[in-house]
C-alpha atoms as a PDB file:
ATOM      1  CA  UNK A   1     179.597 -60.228 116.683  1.00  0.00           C
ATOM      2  CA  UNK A   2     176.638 -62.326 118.705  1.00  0.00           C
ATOM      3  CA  UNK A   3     174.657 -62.718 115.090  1.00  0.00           C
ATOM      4  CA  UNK A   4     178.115 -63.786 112.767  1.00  0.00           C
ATOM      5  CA  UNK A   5     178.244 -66.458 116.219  1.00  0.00           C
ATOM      6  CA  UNK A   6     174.958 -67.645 115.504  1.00  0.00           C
ATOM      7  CA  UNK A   7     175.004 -67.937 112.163  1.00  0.00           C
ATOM      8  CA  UNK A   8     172.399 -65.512 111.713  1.00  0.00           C
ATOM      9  CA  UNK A   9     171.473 -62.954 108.778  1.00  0.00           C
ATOM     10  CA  UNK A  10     170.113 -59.870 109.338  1.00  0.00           C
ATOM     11  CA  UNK A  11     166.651 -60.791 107.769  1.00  0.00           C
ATOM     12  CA  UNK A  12     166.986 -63.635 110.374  1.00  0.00           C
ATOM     13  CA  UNK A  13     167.740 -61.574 113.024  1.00  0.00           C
ATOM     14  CA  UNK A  14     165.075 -58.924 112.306  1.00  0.00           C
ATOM     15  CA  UNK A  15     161.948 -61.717 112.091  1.00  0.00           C
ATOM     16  CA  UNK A  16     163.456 -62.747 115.392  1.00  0.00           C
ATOM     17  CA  UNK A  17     163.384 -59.410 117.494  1.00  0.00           C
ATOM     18  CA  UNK A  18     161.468 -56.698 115.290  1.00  0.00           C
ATOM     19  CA  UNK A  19     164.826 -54.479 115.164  1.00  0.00           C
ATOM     20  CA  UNK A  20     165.334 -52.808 111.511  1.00  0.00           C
ATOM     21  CA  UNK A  21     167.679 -54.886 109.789  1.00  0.00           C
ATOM     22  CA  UNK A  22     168.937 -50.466 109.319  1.00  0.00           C
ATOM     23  CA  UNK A  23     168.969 -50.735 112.647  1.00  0.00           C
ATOM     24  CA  UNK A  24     170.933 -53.580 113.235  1.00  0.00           C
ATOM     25  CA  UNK A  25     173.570 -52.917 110.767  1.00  0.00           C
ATOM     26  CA  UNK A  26     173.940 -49.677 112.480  1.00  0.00           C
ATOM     27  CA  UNK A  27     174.580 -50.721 115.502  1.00  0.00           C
ATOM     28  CA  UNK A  28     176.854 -53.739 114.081  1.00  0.00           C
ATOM     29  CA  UNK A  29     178.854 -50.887 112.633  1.00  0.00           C
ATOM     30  CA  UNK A  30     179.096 -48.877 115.502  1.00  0.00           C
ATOM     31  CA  UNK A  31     177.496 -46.054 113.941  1.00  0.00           C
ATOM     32  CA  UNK A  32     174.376 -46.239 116.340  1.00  0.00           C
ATOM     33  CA  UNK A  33     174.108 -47.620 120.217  1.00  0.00           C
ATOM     34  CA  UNK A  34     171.457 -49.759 121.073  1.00  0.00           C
ATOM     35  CA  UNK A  35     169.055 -49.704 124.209  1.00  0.00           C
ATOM     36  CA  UNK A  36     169.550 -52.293 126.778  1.00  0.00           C
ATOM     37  CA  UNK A  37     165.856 -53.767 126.058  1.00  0.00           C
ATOM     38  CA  UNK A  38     167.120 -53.646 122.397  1.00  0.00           C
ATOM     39  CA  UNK A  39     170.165 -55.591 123.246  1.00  0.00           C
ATOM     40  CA  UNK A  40     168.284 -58.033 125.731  1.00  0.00           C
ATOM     41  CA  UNK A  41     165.804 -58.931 122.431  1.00  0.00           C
ATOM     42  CA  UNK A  42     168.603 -59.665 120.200  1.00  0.00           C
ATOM     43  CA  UNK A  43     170.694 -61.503 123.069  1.00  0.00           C
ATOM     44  CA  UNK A  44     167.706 -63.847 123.531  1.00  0.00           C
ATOM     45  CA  UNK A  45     166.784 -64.312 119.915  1.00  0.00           C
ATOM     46  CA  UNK A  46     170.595 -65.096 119.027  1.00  0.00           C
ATOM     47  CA  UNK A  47     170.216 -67.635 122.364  1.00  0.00           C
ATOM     48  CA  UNK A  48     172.450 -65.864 124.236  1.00  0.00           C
ATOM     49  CA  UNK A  49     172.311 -63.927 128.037  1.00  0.00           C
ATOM     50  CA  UNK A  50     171.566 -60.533 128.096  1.00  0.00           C
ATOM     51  CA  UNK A  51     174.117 -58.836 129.047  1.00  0.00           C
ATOM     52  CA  UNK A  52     174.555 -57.571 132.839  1.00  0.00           C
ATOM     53  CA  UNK A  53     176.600 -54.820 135.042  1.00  0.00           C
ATOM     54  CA  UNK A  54     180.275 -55.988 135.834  1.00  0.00           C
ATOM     55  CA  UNK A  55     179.637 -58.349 138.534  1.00  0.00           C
ATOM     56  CA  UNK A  56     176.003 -58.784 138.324  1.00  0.00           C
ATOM     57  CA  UNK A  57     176.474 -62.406 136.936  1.00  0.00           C
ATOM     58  CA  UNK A  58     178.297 -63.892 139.891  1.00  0.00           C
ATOM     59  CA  UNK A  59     176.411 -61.814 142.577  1.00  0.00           C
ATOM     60  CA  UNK A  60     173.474 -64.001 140.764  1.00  0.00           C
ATOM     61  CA  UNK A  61     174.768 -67.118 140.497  1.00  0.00           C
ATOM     62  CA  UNK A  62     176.063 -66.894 144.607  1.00  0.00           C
ATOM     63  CA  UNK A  63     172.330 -65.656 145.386  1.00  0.00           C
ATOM     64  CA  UNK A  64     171.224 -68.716 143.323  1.00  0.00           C
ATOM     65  CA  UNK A  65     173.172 -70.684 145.370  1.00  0.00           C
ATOM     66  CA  UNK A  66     172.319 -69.562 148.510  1.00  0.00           C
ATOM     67  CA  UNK A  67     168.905 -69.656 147.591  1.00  0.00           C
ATOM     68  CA  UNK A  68     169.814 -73.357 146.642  1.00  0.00           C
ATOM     69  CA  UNK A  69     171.774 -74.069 149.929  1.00  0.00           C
ATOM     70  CA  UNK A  70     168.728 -72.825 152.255  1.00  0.00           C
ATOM     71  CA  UNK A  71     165.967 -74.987 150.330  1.00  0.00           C
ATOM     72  CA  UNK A  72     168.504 -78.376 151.292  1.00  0.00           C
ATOM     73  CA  UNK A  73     168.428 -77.324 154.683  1.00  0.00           C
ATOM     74  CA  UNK A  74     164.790 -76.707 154.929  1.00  0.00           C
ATOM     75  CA  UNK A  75     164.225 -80.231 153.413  1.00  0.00           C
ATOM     76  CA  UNK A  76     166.524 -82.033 155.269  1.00  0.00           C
ATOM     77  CA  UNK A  77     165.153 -80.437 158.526  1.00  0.00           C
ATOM     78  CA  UNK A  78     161.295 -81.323 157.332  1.00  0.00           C
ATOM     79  CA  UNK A  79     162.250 -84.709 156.921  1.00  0.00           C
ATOM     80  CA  UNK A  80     164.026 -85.324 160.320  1.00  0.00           C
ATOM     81  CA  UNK A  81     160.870 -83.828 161.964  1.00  0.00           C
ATOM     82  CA  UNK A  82     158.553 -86.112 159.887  1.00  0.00           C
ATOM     83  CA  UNK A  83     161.144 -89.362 160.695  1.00  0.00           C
ATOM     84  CA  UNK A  84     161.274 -88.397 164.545  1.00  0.00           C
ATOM     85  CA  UNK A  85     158.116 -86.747 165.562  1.00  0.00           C
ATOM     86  CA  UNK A  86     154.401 -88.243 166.033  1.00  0.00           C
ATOM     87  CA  UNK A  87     152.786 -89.635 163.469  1.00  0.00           C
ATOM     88  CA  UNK A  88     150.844 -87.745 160.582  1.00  0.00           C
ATOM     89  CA  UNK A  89     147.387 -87.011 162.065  1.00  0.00           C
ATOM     90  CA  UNK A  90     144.925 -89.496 160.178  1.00  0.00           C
ATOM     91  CA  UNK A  91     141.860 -89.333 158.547  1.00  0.00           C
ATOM     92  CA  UNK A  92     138.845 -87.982 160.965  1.00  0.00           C
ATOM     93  CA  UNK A  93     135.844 -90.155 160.967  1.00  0.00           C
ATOM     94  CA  UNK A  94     133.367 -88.966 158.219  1.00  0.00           C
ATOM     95  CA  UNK A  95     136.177 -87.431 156.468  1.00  0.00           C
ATOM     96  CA  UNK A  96     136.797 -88.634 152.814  1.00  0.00           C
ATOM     97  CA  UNK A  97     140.501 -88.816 151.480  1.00  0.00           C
ATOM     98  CA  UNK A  98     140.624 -87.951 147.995  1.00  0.00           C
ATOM     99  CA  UNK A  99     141.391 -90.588 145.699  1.00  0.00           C
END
């Protein structure tokens, strides 16, 4: 149980998200199911992940890290282009650089 985890009473837990402490023993009981926005709330305000589909978490954590991967390469290829190519334009006459 997420709230025993956190330490958490059910006054606690019902300041946190809004959800009934009724509510929440009801669905600690297994006597009611909760919505997944319901769940998500008391997830976050225990300081845990909402839960996700089977697989979702990894298929998120690879896009993270292809998302990761790409924004090296982009970097590393701006900076060889700025170390090999001309020089920055400068400053045109009667132009003022910010200070």
């Amino acid at each position: 149980m997420l709230r025993a985890a956190e330490a958490m009473t059910q006054a606690e837990l019902e300041q946190a998200t809004g959800v009934h402490r009724s509510s929440l023993s009801a669905y600690e009981t297994g006597k009611r199911r909760p919505r997944p926005a319901t769940v998500a709330r008391i997830a976050v305000a225990a300081g845990s992940r909402p839960p996700m589909p089977s697989g979702a978490a990894a298929a998120v954590d690879s896009l993270a890290e292809q998302v990761r991967a790409l924004a090296e390469a982009a970097f590393a290829e701006v900076a060889v282009r700025l170390a090999s190519g001309p020089p920055l334009p400068r400053t045109p006459p009667g132009v003022r650089r910010p200070q």
